[in-house]
C-alpha atoms as a PDB file:
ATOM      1  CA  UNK A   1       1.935  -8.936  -5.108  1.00  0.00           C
ATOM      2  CA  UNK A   2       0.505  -6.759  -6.827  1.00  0.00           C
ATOM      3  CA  UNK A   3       2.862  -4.555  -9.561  1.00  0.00           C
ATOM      4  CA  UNK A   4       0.844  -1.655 -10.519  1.00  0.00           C
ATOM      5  CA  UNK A   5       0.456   1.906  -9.389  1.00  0.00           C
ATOM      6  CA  UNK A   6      -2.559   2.445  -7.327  1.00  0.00           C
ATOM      7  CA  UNK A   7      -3.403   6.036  -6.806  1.00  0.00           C
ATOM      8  CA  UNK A   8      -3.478   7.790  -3.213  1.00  0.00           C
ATOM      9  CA  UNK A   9      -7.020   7.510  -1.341  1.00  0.00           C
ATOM     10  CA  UNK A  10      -7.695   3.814  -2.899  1.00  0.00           C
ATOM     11  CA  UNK A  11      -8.917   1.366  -0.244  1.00  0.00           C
ATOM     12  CA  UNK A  12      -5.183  -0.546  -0.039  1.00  0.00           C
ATOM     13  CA  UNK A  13      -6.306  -3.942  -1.684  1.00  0.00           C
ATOM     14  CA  UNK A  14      -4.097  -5.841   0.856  1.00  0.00           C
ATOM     15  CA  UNK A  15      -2.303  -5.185   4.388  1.00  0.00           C
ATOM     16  CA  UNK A  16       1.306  -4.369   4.145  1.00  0.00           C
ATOM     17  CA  UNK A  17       3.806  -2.223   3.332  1.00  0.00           C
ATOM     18  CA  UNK A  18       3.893  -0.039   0.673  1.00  0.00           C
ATOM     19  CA  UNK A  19       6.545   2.387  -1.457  1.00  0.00           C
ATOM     20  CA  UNK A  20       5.800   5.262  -3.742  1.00  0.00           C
ATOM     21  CA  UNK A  21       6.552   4.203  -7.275  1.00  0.00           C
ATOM     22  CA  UNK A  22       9.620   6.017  -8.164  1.00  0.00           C
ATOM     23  CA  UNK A  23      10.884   5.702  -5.033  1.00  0.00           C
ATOM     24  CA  UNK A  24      10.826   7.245  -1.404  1.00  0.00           C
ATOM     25  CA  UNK A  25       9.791   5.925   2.352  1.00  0.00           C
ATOM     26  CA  UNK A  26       7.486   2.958   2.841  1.00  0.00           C
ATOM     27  CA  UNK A  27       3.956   3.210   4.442  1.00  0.00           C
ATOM     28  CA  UNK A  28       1.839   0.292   6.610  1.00  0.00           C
ATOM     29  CA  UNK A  29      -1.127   0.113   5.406  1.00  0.00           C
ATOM     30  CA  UNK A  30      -4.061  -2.012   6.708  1.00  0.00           C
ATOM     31  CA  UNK A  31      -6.630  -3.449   3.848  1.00  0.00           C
ATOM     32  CA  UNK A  32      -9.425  -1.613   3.427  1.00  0.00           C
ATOM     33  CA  UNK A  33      -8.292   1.255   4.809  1.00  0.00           C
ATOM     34  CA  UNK A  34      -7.354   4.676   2.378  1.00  0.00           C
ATOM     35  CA  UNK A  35      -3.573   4.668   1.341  1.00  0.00           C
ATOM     36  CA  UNK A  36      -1.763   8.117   2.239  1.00  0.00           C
ATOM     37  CA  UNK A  37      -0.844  11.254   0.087  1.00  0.00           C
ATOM     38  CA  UNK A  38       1.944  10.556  -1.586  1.00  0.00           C
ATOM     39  CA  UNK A  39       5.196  12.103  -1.202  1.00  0.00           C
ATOM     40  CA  UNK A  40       5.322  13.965  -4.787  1.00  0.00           C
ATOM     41  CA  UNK A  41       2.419  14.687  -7.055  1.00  0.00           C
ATOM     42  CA  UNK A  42       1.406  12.172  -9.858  1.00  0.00           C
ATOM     43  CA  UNK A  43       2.547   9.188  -7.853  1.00  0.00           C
ATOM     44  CA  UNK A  44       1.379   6.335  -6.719  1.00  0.00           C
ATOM     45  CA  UNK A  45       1.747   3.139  -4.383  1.00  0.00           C
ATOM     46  CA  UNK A  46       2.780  -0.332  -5.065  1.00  0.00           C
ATOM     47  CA  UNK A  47       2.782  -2.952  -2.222  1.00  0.00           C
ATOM     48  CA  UNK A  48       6.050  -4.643  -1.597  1.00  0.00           C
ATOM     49  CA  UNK A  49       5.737  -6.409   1.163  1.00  0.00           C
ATOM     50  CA  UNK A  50       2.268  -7.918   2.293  1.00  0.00           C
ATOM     51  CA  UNK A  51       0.982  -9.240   5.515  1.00  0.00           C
ATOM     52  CA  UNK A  52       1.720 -12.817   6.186  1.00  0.00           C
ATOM     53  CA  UNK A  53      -0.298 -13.314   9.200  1.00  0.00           C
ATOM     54  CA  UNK A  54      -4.135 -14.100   9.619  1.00  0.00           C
ATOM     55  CA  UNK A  55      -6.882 -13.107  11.648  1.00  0.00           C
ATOM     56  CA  UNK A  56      -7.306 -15.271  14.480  1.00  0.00           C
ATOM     57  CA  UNK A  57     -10.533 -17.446  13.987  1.00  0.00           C
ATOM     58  CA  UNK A  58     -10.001 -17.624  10.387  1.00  0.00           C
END
């Protein structure tokens, strides 16, 4: 998973859920897709817990 910060309005690199470094409410987030504002200025995301299922057909 991945461990560093990645900055609000970056495509989220994997489907999951993801916390505000420092702290504060988790987010789903769907890959490819633009990850939220965060809660406070100057933070970021990190993804703690990804997706585990797969597409069907794949």
């Amino acid at each position: 998973m991945a461990t560093k910060k990645i900055n609000p309005g970056t495509p989220a690199p994997n489907s999951g859920q993801y916390r505000p470094v420092g702290g504060g409410s988790e987010v789903t987030a769907v890959q490819g897709k633009p990850l939220p504002p965060t809660p406070k200025s100057g933070q970021g995301w990190k993804l703690v817990d990804k997706t585990k299922h797969k597409p069907k057909g794949k």
